[in-house]
C-alpha atoms as a PDB file:
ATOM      1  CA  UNK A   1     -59.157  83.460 -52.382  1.00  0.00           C
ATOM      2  CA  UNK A   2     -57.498  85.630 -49.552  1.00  0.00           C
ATOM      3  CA  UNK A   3     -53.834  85.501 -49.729  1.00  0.00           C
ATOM      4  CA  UNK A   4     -51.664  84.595 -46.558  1.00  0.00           C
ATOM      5  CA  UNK A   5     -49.312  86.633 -44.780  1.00  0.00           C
ATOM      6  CA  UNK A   6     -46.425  84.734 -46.203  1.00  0.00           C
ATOM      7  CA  UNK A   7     -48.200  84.876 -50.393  1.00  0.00           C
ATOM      8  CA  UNK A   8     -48.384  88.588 -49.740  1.00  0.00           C
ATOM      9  CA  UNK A   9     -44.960  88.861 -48.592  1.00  0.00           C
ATOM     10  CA  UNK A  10     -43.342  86.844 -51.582  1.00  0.00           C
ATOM     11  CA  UNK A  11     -45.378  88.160 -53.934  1.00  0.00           C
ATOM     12  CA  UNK A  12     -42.891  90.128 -56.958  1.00  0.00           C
ATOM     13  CA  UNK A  13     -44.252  94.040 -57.080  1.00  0.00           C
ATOM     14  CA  UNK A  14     -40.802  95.828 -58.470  1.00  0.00           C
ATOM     15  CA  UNK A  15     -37.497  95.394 -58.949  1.00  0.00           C
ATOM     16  CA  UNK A  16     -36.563  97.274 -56.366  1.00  0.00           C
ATOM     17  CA  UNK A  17     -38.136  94.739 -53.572  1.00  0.00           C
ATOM     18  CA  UNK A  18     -35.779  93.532 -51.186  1.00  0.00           C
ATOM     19  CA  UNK A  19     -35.732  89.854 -51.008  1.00  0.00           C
ATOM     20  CA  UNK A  20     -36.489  88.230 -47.923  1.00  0.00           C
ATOM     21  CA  UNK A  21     -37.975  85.000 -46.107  1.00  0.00           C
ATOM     22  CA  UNK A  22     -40.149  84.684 -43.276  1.00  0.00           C
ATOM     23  CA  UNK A  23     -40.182  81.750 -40.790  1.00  0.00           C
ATOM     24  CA  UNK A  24     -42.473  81.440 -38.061  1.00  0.00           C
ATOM     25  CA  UNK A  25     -40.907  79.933 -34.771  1.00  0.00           C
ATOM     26  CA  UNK A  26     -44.146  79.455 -33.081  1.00  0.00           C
ATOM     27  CA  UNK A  27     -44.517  82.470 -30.571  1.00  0.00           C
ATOM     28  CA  UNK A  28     -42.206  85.080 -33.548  1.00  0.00           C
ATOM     29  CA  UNK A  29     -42.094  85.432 -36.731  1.00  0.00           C
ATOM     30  CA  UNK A  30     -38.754  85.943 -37.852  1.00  0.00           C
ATOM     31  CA  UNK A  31     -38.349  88.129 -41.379  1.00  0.00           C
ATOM     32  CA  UNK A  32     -34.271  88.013 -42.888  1.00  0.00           C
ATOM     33  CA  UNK A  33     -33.872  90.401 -45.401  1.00  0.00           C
ATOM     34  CA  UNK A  34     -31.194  90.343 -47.856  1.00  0.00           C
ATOM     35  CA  UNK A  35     -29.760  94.462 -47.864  1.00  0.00           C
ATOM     36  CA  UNK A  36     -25.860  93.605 -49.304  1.00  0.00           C
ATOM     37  CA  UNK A  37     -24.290  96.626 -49.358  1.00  0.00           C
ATOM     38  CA  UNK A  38     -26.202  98.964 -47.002  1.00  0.00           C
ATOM     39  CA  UNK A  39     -25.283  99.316 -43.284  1.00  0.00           C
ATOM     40  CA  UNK A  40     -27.862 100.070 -40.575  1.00  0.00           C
ATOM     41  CA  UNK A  41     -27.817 104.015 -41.140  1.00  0.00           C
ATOM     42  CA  UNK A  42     -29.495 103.503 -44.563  1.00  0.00           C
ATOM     43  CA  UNK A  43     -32.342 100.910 -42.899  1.00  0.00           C
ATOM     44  CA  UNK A  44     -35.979 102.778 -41.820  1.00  0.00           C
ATOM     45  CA  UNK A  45     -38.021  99.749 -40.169  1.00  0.00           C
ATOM     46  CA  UNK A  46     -41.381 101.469 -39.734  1.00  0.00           C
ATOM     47  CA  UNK A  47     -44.779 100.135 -38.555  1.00  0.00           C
ATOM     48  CA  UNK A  48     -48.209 102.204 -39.941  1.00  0.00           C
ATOM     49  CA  UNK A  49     -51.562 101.012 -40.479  1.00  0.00           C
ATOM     50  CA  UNK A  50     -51.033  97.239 -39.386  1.00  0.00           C
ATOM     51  CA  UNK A  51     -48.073  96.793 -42.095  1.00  0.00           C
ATOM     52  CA  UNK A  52     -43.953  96.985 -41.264  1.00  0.00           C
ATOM     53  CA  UNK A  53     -42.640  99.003 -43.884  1.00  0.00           C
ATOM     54  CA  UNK A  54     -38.577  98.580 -44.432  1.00  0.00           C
ATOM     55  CA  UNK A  55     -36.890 100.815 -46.478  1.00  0.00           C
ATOM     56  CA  UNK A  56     -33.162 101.293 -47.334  1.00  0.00           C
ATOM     57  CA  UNK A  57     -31.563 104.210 -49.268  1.00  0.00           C
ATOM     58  CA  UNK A  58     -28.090 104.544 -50.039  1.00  0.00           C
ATOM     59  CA  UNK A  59     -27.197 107.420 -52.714  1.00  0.00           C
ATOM     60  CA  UNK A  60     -29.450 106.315 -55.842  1.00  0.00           C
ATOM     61  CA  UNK A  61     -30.618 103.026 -54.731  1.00  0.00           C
ATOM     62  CA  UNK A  62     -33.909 102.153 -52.803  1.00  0.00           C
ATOM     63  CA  UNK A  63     -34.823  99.082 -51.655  1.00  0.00           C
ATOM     64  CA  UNK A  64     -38.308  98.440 -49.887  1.00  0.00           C
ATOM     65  CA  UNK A  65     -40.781  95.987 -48.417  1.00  0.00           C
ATOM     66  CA  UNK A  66     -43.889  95.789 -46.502  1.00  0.00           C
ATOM     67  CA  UNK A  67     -45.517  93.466 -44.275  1.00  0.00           C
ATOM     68  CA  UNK A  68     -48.798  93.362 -43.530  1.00  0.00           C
ATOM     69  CA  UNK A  69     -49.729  91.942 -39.812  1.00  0.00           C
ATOM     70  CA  UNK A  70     -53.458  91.408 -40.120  1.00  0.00           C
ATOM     71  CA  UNK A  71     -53.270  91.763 -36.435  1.00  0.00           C
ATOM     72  CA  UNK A  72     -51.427  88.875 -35.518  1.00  0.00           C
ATOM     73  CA  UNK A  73     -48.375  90.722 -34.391  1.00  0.00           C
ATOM     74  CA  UNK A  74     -47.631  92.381 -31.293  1.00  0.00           C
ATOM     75  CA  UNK A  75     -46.764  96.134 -32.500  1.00  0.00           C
ATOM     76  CA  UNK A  76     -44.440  97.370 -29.043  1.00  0.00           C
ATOM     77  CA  UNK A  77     -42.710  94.095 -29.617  1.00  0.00           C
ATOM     78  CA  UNK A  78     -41.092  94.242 -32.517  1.00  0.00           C
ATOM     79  CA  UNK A  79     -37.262  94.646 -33.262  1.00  0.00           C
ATOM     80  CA  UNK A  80     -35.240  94.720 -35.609  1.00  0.00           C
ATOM     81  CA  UNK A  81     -30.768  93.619 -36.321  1.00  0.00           C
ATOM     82  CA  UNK A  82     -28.461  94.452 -39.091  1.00  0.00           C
ATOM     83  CA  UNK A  83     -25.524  92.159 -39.507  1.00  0.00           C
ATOM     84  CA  UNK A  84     -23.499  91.127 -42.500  1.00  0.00           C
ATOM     85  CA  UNK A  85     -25.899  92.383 -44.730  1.00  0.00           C
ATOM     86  CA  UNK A  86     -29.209  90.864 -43.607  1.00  0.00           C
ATOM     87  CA  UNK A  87     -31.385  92.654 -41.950  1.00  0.00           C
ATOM     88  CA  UNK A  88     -33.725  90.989 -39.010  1.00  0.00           C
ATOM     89  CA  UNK A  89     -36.684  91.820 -38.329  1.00  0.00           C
ATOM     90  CA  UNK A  90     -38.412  89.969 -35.142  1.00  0.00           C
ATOM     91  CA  UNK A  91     -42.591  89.445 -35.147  1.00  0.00           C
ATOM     92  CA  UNK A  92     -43.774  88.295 -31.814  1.00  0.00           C
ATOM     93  CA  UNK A  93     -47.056  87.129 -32.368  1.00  0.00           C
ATOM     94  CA  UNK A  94     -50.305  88.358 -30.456  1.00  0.00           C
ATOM     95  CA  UNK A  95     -51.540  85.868 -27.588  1.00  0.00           C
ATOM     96  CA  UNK A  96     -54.549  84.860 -29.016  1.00  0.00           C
ATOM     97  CA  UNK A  97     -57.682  84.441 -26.134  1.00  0.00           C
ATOM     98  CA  UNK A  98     -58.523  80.658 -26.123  1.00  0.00           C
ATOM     99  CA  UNK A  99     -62.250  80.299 -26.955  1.00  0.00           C
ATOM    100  CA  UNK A 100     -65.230  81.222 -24.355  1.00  0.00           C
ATOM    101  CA  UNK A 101     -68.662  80.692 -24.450  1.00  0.00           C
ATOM    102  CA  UNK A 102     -70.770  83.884 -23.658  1.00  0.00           C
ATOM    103  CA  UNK A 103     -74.141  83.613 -21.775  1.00  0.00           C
ATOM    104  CA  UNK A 104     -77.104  85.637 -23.671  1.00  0.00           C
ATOM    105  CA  UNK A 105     -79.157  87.218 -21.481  1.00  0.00           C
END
């Protein structure tokens, strides 16, 4: 059974996963992840290969998650907000075409 984008991303791999929660707002996905104790210079949001890698690295300790898109995200789109700890990461979700027939000739 194919896991969803959400399964994937709450899915325990290490103890050093950040945790986070992902809500989906219709046209974004919004990702909060909980980085107490690190401040924006110590965040690397990176996109490669259809998945958003965050990392965070402050002396000793690193922190990481992925997300993988499975194309439904807009890749120029996507930003990304450190505040009080939690780290933002915005999804805006690829228009999808609405359904066409096509003539076979």
């Amino acid at each position: 059974m194919r896991k969803t984008l959400f399964e994937e991303f709450f899915e325990p791999r290490d103890s050093n996963l950040i945790r986070a929660s992902v809500k989906d707002s219709g046209d974004v996905y919004t990702a909060t992840l909980e980085l107490a104790g690190f401040s924006k210079e110590h965040v690397k949001v990176s996109v490669n290969d259809d998945t958003v890698r965050i990392e965070a690295k402050k002396d000793s300790e690193l922190k990481r998650s992925s997300i993988r898109m499975k194309n439904l995200v807009s890749i120029g789109s996507i930003t990304s907000k450190m505040e009080n700890g939690l780290l933002t990461v915005t999804l805006p979700k690829k228009e999808v075409s609405e359904s066409i027939n096509i003539e076979v000739e």
